[in-house]
PDB file of N, CA and C in Angstrom:
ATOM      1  N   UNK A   1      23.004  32.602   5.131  1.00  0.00           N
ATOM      2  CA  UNK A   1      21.727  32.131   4.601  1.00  0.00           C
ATOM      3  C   UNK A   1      21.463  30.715   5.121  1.00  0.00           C
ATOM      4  N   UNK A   2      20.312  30.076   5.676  1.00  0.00           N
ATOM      5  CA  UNK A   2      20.014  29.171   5.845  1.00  0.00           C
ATOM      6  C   UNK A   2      20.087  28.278   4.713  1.00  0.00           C
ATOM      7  N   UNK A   3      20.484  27.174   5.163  1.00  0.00           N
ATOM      8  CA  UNK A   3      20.469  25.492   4.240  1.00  0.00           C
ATOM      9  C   UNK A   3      18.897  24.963   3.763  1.00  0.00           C
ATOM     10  N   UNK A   4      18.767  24.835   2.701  1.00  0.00           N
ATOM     11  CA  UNK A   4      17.655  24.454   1.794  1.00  0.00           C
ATOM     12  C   UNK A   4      17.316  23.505   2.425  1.00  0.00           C
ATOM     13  N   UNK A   5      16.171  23.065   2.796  1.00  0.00           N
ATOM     14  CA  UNK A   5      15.365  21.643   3.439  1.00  0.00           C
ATOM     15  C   UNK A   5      15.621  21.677   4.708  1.00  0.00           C
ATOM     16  N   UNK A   6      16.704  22.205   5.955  1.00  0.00           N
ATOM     17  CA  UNK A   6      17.293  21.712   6.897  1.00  0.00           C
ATOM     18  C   UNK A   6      16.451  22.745   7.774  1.00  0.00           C
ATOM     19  N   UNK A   7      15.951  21.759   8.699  1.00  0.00           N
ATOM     20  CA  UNK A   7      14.652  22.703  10.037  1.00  0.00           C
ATOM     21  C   UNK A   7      15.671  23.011  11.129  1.00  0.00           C
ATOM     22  N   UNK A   8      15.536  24.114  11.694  1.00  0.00           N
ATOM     23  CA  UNK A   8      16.383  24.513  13.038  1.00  0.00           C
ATOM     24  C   UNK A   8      16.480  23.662  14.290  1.00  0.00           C
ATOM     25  N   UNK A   9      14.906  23.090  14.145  1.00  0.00           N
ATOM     26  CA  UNK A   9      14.605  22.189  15.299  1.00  0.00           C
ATOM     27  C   UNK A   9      14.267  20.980  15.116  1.00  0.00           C
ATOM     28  N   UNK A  10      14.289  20.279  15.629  1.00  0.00           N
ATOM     29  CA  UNK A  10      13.625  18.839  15.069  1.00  0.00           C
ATOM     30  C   UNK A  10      13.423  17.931  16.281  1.00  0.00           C
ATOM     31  N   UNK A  11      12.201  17.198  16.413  1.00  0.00           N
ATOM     32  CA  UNK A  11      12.006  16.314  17.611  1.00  0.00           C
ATOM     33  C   UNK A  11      11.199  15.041  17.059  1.00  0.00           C
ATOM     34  N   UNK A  12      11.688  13.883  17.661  1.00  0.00           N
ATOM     35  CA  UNK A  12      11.160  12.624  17.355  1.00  0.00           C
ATOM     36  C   UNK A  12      10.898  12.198  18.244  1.00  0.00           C
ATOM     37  N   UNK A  13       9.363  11.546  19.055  1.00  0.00           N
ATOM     38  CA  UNK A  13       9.351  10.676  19.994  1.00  0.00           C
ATOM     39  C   UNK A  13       8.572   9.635  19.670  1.00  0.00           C
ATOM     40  N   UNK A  14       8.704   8.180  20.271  1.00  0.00           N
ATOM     41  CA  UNK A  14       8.028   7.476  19.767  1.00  0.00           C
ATOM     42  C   UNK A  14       7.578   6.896  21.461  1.00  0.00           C
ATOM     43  N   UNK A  15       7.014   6.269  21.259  1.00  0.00           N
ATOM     44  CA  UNK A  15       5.907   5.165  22.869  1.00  0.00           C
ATOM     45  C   UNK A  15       5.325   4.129  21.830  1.00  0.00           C
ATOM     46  N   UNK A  16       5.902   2.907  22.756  1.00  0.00           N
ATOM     47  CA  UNK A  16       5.274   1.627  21.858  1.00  0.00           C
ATOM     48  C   UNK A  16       4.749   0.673  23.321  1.00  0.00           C
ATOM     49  N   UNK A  17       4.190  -0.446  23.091  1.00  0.00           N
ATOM     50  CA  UNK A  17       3.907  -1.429  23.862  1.00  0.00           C
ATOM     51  C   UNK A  17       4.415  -2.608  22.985  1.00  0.00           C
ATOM     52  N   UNK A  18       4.562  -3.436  23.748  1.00  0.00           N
ATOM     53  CA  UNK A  18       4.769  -4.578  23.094  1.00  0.00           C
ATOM     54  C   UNK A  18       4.900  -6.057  23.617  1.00  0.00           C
ATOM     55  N   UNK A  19       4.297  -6.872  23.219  1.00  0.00           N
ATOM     56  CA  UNK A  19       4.371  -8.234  24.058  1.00  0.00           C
ATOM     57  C   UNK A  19       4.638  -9.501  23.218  1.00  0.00           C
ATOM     58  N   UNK A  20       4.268 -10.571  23.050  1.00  0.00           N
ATOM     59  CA  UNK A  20       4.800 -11.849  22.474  1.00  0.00           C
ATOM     60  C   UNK A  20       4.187 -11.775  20.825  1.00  0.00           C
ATOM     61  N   UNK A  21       2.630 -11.359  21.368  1.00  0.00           N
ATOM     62  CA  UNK A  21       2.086 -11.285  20.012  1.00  0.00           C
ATOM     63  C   UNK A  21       1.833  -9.973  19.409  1.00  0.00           C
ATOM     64  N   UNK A  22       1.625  -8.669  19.968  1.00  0.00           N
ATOM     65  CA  UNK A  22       1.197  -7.338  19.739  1.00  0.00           C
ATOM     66  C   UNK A  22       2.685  -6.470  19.783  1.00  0.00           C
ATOM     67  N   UNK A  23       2.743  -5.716  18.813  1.00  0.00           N
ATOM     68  CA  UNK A  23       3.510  -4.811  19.290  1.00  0.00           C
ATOM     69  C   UNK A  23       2.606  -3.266  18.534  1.00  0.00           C
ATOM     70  N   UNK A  24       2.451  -2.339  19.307  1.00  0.00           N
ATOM     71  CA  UNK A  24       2.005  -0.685  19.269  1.00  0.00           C
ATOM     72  C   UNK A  24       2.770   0.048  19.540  1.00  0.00           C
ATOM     73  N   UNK A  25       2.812   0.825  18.570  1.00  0.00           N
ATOM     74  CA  UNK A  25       3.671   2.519  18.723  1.00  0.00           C
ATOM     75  C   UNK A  25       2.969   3.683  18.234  1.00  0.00           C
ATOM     76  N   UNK A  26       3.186   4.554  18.887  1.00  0.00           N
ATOM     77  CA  UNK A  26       2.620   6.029  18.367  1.00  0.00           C
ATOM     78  C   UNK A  26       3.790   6.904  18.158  1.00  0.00           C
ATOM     79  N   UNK A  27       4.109   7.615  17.165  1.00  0.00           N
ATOM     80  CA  UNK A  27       5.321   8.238  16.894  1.00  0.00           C
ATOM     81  C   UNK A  27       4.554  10.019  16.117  1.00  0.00           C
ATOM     82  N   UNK A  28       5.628  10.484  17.083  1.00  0.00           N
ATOM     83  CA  UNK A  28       5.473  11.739  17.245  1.00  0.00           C
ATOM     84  C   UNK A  28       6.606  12.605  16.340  1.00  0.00           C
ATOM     85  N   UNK A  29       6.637  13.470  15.279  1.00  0.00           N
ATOM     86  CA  UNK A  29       7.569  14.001  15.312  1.00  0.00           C
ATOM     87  C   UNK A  29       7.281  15.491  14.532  1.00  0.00           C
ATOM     88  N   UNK A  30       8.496  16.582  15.151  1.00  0.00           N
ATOM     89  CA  UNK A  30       8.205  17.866  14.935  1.00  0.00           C
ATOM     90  C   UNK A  30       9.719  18.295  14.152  1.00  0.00           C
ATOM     91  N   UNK A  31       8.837  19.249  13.168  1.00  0.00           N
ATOM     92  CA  UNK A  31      10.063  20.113  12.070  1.00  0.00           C
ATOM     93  C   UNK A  31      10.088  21.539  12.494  1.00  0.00           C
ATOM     94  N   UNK A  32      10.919  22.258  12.522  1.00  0.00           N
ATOM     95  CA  UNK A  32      10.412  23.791  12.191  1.00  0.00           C
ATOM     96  C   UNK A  32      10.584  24.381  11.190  1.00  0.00           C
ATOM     97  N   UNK A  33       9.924  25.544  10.709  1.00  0.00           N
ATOM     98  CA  UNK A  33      10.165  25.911   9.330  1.00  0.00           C
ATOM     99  C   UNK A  33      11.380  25.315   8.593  1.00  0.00           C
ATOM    100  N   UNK A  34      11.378  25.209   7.478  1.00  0.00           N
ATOM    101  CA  UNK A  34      12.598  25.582   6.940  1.00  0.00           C
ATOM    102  C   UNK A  34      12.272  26.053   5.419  1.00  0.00           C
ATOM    103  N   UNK A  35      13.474  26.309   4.748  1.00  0.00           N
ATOM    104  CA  UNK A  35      13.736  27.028   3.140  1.00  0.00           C
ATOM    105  C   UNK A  35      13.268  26.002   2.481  1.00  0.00           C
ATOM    106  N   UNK A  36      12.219  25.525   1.539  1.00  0.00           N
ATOM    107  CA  UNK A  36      12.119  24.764   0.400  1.00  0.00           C
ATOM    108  C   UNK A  36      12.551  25.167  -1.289  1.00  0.00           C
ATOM    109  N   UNK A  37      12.933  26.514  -1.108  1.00  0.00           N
ATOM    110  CA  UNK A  37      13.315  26.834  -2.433  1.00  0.00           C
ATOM    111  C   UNK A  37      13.727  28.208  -2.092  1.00  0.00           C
ATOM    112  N   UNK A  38      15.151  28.948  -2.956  1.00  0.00           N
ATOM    113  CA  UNK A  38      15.317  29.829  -2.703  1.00  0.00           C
ATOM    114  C   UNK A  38      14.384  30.667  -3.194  1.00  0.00           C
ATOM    115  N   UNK A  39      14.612  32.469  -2.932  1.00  0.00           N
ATOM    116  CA  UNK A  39      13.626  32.755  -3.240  1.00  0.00           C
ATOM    117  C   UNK A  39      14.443  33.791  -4.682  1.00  0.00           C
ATOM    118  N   UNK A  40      13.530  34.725  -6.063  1.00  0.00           N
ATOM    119  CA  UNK A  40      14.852  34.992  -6.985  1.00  0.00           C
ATOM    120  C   UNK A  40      15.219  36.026  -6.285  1.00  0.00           C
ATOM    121  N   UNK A  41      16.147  36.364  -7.272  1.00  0.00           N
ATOM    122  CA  UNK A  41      17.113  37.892  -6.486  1.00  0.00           C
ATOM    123  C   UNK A  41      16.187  38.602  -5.512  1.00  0.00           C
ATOM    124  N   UNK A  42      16.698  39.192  -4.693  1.00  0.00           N
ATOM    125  CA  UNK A  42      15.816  40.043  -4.121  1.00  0.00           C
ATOM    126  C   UNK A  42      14.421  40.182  -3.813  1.00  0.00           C
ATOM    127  N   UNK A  43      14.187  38.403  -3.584  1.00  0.00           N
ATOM    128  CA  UNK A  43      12.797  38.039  -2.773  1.00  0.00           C
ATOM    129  C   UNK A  43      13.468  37.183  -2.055  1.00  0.00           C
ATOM    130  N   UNK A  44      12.482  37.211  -1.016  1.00  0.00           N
ATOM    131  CA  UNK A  44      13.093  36.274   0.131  1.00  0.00           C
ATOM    132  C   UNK A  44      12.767  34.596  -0.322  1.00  0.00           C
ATOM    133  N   UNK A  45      13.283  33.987   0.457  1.00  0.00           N
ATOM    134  CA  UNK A  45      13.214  32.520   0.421  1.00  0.00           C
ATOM    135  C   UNK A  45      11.428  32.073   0.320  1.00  0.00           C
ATOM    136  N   UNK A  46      11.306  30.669   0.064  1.00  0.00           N
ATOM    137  CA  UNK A  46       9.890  29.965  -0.220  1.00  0.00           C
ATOM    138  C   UNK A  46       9.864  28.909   1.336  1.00  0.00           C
ATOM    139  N   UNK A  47       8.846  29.340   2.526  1.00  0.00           N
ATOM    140  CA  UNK A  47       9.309  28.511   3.578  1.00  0.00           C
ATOM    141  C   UNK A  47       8.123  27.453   3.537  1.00  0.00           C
ATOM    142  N   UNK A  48       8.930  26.338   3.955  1.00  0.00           N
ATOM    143  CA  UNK A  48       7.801  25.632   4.150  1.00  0.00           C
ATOM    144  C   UNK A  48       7.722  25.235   6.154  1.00  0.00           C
ATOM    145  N   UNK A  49       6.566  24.957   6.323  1.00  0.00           N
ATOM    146  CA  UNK A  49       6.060  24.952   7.767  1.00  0.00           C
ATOM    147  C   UNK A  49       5.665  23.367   7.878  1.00  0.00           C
ATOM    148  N   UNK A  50       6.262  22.494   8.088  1.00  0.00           N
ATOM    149  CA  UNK A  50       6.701  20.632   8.148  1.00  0.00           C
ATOM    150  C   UNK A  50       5.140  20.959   9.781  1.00  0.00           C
ATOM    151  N   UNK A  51       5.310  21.366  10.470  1.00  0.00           N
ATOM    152  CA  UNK A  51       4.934  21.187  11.759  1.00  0.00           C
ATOM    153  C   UNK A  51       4.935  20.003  12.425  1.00  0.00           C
ATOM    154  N   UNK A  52       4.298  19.151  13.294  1.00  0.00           N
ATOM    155  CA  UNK A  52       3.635  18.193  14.169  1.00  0.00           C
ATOM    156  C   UNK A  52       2.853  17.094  13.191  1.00  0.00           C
ATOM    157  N   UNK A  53       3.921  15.660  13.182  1.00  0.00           N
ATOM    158  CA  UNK A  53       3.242  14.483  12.283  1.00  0.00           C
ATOM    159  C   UNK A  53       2.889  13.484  13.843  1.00  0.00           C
ATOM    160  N   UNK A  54       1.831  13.265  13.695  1.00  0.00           N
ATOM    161  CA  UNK A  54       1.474  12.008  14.340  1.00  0.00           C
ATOM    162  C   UNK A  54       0.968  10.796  13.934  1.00  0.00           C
ATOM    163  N   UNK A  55       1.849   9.690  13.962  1.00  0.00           N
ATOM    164  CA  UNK A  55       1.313   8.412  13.234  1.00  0.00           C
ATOM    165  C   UNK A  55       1.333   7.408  14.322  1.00  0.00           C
ATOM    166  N   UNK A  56       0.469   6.287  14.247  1.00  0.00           N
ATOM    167  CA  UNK A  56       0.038   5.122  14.778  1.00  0.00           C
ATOM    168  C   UNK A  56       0.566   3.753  13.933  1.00  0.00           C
ATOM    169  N   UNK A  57       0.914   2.819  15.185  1.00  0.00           N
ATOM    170  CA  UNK A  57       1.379   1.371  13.835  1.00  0.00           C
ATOM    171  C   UNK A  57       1.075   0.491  14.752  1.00  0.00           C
ATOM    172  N   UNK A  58       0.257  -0.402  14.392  1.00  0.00           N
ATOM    173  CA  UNK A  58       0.112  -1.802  14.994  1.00  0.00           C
ATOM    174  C   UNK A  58       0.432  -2.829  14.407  1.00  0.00           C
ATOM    175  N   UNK A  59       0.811  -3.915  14.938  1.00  0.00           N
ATOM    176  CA  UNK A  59       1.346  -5.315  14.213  1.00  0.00           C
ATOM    177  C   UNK A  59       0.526  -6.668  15.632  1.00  0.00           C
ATOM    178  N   UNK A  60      -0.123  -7.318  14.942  1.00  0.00           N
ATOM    179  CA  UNK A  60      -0.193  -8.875  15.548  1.00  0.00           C
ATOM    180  C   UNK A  60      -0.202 -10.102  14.829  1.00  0.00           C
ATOM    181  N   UNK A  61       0.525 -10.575  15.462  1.00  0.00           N
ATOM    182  CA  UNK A  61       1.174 -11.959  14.758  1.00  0.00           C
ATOM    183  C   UNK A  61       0.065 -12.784  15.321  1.00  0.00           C
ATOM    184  N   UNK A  62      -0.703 -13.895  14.508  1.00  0.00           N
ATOM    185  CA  UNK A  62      -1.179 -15.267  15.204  1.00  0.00           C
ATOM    186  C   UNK A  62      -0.862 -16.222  14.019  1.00  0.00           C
ATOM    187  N   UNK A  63      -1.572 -17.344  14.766  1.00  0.00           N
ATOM    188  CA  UNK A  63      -1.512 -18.558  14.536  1.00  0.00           C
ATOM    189  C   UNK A  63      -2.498 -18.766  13.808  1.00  0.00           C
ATOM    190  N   UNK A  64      -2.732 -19.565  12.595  1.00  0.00           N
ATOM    191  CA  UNK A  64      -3.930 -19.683  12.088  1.00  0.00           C
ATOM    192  C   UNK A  64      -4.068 -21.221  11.130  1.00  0.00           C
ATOM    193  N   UNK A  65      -4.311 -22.057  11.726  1.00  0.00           N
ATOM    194  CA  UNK A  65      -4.057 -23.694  11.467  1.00  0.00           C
ATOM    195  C   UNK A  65      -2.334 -23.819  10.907  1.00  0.00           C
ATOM    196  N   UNK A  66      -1.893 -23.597  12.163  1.00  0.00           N
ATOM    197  CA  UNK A  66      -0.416 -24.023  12.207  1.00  0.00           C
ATOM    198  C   UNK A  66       0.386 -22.987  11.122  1.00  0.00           C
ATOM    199  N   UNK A  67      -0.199 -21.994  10.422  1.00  0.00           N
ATOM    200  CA  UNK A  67       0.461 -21.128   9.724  1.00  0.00           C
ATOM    201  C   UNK A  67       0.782 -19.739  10.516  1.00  0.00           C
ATOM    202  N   UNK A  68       1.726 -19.076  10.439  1.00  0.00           N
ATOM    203  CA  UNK A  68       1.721 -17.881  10.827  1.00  0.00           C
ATOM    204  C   UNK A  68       1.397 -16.795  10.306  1.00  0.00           C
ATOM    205  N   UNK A  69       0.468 -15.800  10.517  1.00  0.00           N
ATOM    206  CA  UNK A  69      -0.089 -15.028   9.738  1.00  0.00           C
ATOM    207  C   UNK A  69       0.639 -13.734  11.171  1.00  0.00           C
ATOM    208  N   UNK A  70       0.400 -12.588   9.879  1.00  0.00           N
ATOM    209  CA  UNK A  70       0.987 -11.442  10.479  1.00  0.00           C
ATOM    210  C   UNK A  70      -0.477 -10.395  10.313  1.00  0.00           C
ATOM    211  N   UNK A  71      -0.866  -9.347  11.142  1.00  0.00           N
ATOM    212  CA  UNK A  71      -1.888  -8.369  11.229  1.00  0.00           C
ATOM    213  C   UNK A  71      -1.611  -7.254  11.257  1.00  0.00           C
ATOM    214  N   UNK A  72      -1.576  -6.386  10.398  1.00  0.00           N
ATOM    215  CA  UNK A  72      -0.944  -4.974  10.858  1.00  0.00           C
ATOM    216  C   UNK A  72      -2.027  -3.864  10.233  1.00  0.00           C
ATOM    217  N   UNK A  73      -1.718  -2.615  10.889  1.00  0.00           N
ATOM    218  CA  UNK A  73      -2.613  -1.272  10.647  1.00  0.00           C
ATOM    219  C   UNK A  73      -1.863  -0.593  10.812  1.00  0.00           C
ATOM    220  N   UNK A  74      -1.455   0.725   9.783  1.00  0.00           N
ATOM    221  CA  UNK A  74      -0.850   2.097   9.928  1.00  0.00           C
ATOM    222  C   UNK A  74      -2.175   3.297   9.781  1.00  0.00           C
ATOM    223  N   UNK A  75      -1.403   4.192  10.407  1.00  0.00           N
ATOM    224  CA  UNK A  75      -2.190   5.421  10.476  1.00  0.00           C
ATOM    225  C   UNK A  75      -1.548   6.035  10.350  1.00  0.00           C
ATOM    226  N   UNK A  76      -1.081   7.460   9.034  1.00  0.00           N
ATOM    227  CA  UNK A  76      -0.510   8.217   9.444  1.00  0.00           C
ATOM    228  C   UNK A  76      -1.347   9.941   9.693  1.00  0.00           C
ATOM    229  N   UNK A  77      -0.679  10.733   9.804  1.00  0.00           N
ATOM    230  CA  UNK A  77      -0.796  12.354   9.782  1.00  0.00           C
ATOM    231  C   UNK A  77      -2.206  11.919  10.762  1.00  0.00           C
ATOM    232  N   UNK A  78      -2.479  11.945  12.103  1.00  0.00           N
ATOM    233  CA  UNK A  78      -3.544  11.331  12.894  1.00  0.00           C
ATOM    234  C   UNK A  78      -4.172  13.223  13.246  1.00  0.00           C
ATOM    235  N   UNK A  79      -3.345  14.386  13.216  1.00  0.00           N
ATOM    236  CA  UNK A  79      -3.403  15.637  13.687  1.00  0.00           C
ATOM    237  C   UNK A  79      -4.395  16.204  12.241  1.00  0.00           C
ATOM    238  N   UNK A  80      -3.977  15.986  11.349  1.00  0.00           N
ATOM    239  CA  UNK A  80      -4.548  16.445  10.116  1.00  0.00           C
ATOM    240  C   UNK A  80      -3.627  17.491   9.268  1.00  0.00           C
ATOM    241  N   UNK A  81      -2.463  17.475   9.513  1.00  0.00           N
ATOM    242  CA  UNK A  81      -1.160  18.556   9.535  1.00  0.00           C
ATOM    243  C   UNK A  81      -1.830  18.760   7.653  1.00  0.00           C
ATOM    244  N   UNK A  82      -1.932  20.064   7.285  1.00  0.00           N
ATOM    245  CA  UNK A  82      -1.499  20.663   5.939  1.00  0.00           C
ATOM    246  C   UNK A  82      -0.179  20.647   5.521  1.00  0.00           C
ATOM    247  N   UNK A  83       0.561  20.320   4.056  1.00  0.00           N
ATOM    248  CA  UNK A  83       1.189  21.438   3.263  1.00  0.00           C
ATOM    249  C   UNK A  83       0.876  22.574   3.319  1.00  0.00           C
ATOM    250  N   UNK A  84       2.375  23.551   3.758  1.00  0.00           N
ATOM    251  CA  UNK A  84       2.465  25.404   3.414  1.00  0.00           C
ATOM    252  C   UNK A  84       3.190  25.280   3.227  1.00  0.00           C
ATOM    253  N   UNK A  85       3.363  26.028   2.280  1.00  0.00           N
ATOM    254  CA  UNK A  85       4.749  26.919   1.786  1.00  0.00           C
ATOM    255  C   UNK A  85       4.271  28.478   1.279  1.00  0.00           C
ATOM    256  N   UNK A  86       5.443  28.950   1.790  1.00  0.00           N
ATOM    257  CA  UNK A  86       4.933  30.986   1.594  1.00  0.00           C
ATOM    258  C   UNK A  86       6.309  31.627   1.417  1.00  0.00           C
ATOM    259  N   UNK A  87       5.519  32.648   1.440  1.00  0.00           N
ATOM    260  CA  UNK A  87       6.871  33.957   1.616  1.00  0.00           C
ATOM    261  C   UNK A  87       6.414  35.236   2.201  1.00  0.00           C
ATOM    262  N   UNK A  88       7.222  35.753   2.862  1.00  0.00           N
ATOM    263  CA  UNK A  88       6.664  37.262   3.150  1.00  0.00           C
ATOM    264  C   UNK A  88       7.141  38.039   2.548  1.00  0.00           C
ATOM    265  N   UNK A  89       6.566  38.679   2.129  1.00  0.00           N
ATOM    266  CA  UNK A  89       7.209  40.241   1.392  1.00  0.00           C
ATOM    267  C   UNK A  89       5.936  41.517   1.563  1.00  0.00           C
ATOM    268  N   UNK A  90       6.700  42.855   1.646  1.00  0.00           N
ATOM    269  CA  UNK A  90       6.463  43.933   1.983  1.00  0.00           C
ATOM    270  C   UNK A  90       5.301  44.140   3.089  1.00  0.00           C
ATOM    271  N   UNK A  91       5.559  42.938   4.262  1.00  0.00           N
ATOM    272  CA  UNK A  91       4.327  42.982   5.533  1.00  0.00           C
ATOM    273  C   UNK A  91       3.470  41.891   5.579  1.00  0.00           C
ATOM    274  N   UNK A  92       3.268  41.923   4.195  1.00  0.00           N
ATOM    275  CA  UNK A  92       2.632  40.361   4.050  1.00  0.00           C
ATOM    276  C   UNK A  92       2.967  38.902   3.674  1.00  0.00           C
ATOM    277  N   UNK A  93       2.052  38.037   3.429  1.00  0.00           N
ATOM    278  CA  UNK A  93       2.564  36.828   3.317  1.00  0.00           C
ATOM    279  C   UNK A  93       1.885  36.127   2.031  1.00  0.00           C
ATOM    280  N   UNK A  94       2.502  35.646   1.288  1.00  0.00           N
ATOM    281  CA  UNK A  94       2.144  35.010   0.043  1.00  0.00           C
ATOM    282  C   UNK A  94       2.225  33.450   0.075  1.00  0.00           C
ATOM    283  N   UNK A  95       0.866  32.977   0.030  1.00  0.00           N
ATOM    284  CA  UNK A  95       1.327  31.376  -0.219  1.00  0.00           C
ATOM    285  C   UNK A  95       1.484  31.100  -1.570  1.00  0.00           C
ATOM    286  N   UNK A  96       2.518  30.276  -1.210  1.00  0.00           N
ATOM    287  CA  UNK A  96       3.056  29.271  -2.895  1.00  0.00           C
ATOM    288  C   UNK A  96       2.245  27.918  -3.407  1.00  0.00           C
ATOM    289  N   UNK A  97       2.515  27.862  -2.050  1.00  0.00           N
ATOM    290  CA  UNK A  97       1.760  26.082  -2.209  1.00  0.00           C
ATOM    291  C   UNK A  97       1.162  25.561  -1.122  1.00  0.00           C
ATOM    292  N   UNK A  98      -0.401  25.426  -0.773  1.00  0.00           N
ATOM    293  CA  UNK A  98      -1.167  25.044   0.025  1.00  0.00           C
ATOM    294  C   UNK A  98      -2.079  23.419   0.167  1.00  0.00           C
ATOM    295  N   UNK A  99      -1.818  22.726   0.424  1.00  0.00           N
ATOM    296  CA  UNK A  99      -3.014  21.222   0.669  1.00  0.00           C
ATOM    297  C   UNK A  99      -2.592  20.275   1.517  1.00  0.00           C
ATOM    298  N   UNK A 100      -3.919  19.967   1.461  1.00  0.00           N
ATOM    299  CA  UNK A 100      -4.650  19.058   2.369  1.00  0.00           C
ATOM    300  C   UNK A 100      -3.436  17.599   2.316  1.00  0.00           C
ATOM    301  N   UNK A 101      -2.638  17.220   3.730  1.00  0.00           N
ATOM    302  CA  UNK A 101      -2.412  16.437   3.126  1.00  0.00           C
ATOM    303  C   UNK A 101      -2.773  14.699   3.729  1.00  0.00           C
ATOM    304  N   UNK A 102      -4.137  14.997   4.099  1.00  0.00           N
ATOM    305  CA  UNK A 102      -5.014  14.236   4.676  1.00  0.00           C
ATOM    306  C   UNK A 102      -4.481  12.923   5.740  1.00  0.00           C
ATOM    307  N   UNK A 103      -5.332  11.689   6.104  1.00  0.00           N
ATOM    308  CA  UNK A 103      -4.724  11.155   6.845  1.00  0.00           C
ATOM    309  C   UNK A 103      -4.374   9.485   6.403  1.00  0.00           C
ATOM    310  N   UNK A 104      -3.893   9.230   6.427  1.00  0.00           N
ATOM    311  CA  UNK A 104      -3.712   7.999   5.657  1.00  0.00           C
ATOM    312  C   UNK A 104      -3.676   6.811   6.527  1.00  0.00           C
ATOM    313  N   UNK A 105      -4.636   5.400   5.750  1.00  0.00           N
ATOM    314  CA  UNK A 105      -4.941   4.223   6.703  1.00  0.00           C
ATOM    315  C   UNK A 105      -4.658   3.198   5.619  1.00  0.00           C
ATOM    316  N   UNK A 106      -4.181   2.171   6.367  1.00  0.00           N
ATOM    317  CA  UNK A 106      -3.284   0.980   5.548  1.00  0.00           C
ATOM    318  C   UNK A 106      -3.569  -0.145   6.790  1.00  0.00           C
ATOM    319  N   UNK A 107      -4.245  -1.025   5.969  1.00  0.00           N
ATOM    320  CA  UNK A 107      -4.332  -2.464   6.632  1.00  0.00           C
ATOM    321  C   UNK A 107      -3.541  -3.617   5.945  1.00  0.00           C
ATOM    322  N   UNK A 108      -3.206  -3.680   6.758  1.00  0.00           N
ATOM    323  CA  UNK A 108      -2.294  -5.412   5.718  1.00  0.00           C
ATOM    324  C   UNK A 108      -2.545  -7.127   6.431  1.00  0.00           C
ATOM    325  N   UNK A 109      -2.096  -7.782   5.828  1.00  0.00           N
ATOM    326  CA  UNK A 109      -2.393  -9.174   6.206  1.00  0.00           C
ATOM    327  C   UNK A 109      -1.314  -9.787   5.192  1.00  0.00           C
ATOM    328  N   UNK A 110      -0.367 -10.618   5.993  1.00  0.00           N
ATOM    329  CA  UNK A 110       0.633 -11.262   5.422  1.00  0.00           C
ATOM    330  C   UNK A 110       0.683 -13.133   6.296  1.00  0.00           C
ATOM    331  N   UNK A 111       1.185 -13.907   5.394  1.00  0.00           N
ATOM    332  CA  UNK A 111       1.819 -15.122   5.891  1.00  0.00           C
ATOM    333  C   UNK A 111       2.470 -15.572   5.016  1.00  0.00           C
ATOM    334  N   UNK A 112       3.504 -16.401   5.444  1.00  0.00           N
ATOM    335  CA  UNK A 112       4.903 -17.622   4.605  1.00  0.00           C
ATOM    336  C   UNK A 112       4.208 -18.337   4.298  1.00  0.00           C
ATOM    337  N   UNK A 113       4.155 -19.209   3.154  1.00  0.00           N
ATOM    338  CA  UNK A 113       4.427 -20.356   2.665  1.00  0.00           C
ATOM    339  C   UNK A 113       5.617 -21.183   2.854  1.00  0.00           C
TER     340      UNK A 113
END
């Protein structure tokens, strides 16, 4: 029987730029199915389908009357990837648990005292 949570496959890539003041990355990463819950006696397992996350991160540092201030932006799920989770039984397929799990944007602004 397959291991609860654990995907067969898994891939992470990331590509960044980066220089004195900017640094950019785009990070890529892929799950394949796996078991999120067994399934009871004599139903099969509850799978969930992780697929293809694509997120974005920027950071710039400046100067701003001799203080250092920091600039940053995240982006995540940039593909629009859903929550699934299902099961198949007798040919077909039953979802358990389906949504949206939209894309998420985060700006920040930091400096020391």
């Amino acid at each position: 029987a397959r291991l609860q949570g654990q995907s067969e496959h898994l891939a992470n890539f990331q590509l960044g730029l980066e220089n004195d003041a900017s640094q950019a990355t785009l990070l890529f990463t892929y799950a394949s199915e796996r078991s999120s819950a067994r399934g009871a006696e004599g139903q099969p397992d509850i799978i969930q389908e992780p697929g293809v996350m694509l997120d974005f991160v920027y950071r710039h540092e400046l100067d701003l009357s001799g203080r250092p201030v920091s600039l940053s932006f995240k982006a995540g799920n940039l593909l629009g990837e859903e929550f699934l989770e299902s099961q198949e039984a007798g040919g077909g397929v039953i979802i358990n648990n389906r949504y949206d799990l939209g894309t998420s944007l985060s700006v920040g602004l930091s400096t020391q005292f």
